[in-house]
C-alpha atoms as a PDB file:
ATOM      1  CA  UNK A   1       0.000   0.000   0.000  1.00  0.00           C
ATOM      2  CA  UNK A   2       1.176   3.635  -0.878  1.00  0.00           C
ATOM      3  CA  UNK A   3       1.009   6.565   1.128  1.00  0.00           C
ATOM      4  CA  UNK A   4      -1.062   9.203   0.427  1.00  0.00           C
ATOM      5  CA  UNK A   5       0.226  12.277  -1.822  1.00  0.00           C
ATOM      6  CA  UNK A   6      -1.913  15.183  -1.072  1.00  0.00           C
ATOM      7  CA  UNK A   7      -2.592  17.757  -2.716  1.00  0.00           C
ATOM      8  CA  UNK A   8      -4.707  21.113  -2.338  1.00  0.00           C
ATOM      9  CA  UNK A   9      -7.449  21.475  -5.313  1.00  0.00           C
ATOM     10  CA  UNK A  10      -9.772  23.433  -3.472  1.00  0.00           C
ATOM     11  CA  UNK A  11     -10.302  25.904  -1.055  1.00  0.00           C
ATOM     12  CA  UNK A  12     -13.767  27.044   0.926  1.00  0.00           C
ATOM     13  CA  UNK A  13     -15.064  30.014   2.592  1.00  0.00           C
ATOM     14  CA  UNK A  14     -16.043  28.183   5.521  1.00  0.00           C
ATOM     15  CA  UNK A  15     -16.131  24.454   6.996  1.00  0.00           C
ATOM     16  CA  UNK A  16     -19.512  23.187   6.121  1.00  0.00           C
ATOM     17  CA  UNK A  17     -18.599  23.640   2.305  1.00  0.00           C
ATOM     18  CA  UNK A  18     -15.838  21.913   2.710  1.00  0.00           C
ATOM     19  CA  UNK A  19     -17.560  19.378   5.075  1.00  0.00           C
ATOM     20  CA  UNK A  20     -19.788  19.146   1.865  1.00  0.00           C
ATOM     21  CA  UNK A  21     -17.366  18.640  -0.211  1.00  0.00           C
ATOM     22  CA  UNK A  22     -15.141  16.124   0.938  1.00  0.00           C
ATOM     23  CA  UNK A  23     -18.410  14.005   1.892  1.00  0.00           C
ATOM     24  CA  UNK A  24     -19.333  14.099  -1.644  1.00  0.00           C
ATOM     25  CA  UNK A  25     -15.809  13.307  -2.346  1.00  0.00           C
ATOM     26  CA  UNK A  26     -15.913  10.128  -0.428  1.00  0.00           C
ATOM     27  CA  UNK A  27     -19.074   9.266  -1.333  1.00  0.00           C
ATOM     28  CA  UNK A  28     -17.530   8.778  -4.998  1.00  0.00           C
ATOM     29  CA  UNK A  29     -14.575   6.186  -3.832  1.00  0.00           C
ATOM     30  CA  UNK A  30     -11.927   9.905  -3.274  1.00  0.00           C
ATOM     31  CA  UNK A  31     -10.456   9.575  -0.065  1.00  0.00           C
ATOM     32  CA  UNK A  32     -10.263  13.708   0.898  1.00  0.00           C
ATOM     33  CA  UNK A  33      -9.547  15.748   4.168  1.00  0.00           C
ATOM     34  CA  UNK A  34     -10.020  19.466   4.495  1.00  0.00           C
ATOM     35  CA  UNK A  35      -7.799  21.737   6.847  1.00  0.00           C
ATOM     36  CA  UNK A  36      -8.186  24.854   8.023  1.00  0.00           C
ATOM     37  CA  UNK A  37      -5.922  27.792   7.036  1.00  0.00           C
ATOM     38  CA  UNK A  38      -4.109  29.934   9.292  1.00  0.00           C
ATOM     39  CA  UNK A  39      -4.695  29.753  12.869  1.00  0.00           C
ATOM     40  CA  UNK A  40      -8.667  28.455  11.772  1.00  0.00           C
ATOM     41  CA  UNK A  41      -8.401  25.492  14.059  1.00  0.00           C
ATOM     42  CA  UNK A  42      -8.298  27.771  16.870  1.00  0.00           C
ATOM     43  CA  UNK A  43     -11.152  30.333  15.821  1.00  0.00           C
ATOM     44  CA  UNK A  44     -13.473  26.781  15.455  1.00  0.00           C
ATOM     45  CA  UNK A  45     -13.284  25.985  18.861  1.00  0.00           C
ATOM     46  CA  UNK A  46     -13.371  29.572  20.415  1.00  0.00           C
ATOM     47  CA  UNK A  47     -15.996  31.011  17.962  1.00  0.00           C
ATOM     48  CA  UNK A  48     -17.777  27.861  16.339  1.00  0.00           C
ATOM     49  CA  UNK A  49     -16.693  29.568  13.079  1.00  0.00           C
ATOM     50  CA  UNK A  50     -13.602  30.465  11.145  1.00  0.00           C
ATOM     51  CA  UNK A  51     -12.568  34.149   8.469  1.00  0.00           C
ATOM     52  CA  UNK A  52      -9.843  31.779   7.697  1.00  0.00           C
ATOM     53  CA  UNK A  53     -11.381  29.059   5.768  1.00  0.00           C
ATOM     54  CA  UNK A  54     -10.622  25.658   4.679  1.00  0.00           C
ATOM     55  CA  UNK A  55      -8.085  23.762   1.820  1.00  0.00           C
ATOM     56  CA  UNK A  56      -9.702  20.708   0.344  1.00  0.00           C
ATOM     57  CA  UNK A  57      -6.285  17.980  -0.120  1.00  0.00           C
ATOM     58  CA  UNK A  58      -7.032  14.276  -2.451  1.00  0.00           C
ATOM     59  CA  UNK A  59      -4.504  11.942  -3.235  1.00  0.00           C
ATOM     60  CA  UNK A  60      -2.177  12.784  -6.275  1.00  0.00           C
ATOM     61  CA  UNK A  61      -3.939   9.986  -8.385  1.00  0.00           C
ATOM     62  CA  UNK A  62      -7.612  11.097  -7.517  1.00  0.00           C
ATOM     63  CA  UNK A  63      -6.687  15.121  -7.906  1.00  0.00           C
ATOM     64  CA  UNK A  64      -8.352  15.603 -11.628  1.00  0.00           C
ATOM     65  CA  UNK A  65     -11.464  13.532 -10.964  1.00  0.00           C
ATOM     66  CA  UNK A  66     -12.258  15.532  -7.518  1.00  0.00           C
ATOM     67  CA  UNK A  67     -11.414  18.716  -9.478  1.00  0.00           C
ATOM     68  CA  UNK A  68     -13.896  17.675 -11.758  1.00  0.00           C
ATOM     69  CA  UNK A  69     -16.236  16.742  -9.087  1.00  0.00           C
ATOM     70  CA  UNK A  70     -15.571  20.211  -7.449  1.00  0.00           C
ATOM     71  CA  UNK A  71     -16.388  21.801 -10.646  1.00  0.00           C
ATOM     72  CA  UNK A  72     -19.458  20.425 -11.075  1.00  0.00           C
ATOM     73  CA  UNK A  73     -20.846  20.985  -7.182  1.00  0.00           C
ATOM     74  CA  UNK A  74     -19.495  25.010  -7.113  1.00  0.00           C
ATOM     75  CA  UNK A  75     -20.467  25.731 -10.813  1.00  0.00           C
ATOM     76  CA  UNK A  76     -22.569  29.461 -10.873  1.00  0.00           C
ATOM     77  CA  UNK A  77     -26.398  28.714 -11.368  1.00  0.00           C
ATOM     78  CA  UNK A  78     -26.432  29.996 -14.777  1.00  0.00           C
ATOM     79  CA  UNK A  79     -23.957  27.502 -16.157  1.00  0.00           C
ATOM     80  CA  UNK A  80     -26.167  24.457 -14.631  1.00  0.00           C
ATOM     81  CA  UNK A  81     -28.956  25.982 -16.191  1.00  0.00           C
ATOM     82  CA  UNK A  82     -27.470  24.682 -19.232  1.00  0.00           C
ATOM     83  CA  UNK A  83     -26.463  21.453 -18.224  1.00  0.00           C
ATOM     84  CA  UNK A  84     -29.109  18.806 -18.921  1.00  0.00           C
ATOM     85  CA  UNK A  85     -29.667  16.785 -15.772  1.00  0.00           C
ATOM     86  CA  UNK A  86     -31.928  13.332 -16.698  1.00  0.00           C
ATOM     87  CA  UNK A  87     -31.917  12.129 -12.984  1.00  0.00           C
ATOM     88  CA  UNK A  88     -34.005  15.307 -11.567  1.00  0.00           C
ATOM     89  CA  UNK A  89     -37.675  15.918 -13.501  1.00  0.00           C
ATOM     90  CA  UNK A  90     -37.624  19.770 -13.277  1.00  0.00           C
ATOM     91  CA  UNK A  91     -41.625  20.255 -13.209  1.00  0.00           C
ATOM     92  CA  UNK A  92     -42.735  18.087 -10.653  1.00  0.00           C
ATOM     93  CA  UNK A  93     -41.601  19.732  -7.813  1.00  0.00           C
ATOM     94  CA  UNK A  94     -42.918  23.080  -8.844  1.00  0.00           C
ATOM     95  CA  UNK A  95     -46.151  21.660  -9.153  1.00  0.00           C
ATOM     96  CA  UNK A  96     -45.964  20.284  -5.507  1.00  0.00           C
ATOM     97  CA  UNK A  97     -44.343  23.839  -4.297  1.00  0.00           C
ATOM     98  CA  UNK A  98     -47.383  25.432  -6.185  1.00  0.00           C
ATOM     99  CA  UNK A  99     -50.249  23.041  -4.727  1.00  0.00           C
ATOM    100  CA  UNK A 100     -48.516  23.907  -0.951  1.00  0.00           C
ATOM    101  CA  UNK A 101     -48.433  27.657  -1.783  1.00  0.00           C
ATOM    102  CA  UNK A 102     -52.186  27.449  -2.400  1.00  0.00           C
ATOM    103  CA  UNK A 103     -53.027  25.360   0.792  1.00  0.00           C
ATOM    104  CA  UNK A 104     -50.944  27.421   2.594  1.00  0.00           C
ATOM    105  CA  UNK A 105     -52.779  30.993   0.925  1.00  0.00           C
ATOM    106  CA  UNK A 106     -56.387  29.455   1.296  1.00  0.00           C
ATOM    107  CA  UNK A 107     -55.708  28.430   5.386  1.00  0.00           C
ATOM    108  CA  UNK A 108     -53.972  31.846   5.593  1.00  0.00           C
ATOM    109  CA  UNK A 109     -57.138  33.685   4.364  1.00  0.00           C
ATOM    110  CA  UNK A 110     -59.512  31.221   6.511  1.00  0.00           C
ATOM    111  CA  UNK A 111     -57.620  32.404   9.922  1.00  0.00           C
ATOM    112  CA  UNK A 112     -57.625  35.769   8.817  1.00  0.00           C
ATOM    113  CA  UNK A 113     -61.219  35.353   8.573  1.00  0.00           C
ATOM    114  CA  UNK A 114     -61.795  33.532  11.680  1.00  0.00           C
ATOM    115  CA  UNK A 115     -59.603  36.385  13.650  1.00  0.00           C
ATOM    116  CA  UNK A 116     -61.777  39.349  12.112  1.00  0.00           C
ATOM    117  CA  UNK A 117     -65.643  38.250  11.435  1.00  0.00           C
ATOM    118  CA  UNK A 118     -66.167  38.198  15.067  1.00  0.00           C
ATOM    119  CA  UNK A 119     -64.558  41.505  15.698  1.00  0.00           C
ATOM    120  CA  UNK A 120     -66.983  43.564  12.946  1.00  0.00           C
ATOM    121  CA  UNK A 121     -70.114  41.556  14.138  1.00  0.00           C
ATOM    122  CA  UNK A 122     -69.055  42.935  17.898  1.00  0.00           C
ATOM    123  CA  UNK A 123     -68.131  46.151  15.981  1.00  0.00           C
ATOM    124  CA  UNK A 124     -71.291  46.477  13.813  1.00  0.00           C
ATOM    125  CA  UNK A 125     -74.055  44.917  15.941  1.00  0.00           C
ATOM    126  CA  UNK A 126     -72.917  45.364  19.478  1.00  0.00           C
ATOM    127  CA  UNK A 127     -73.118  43.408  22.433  1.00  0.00           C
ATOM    128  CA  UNK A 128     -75.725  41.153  21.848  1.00  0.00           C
ATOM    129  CA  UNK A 129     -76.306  39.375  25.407  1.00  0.00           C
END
């Protein structure tokens, strides 16, 4: 068995992107570790968050498929706009989004409802006792 070459082919603003990353990583057979930069180690334990941020390392051999890998996961939304992606059905889940939009809307309008009828019968008619 080898030992492990790293090398650095990414680096992150903070550590859940590169907790992201290197999960997806090794989820594809990449072995991958991140590291914080700078004193970063130090500001995660005393502040829970790092300015520093994080180096994603691979092995030598796996560096060009986890670049590509990176590529494709930090690519601007209007590039993957234009990549065709057969696994996801785009329309379906804006029809569900839509349908809970209108539940939510109609059971919005119905409290509103409940919460003011009474109050302009009260308002309008008086105390009826």
């Amino acid at each position: 068995m080898e030992g492990m070459k790293p090398v650095k082919i990414f680096s992150c603003a903070d550590r859940v992107d590169a907790d992201m990353i290197t999960e997806t990583l090794h989820d594809r057979g990449i072995p991958a570790y991140s590291e914080s930069k700078g004193s970063g180690d130090y500001m995660n334990i005393y502040m829970g968050t790092s300015m520093f941020g994080n180096d994603i390392y691979v092995n030598e051999k796996d560096a060009d498929m986890a670049k590509e890998i990176v590529a494709a996961m930090t690519m601007p939304l209007e590039e993957k706009s234009d990549v065709a992606d057969a696994d996801i059905p785009a329309r379906s889940s804006d029809k569900k989004i839509r349908v809970v939009r209108i539940i939510s809307l109609i059971a919005a309008v119905v409290m509103v409802i409940g919460a003011v009828v009474p109050s302009l019968v009260n308002i309008l008619f008086g105390n009826c006792y």
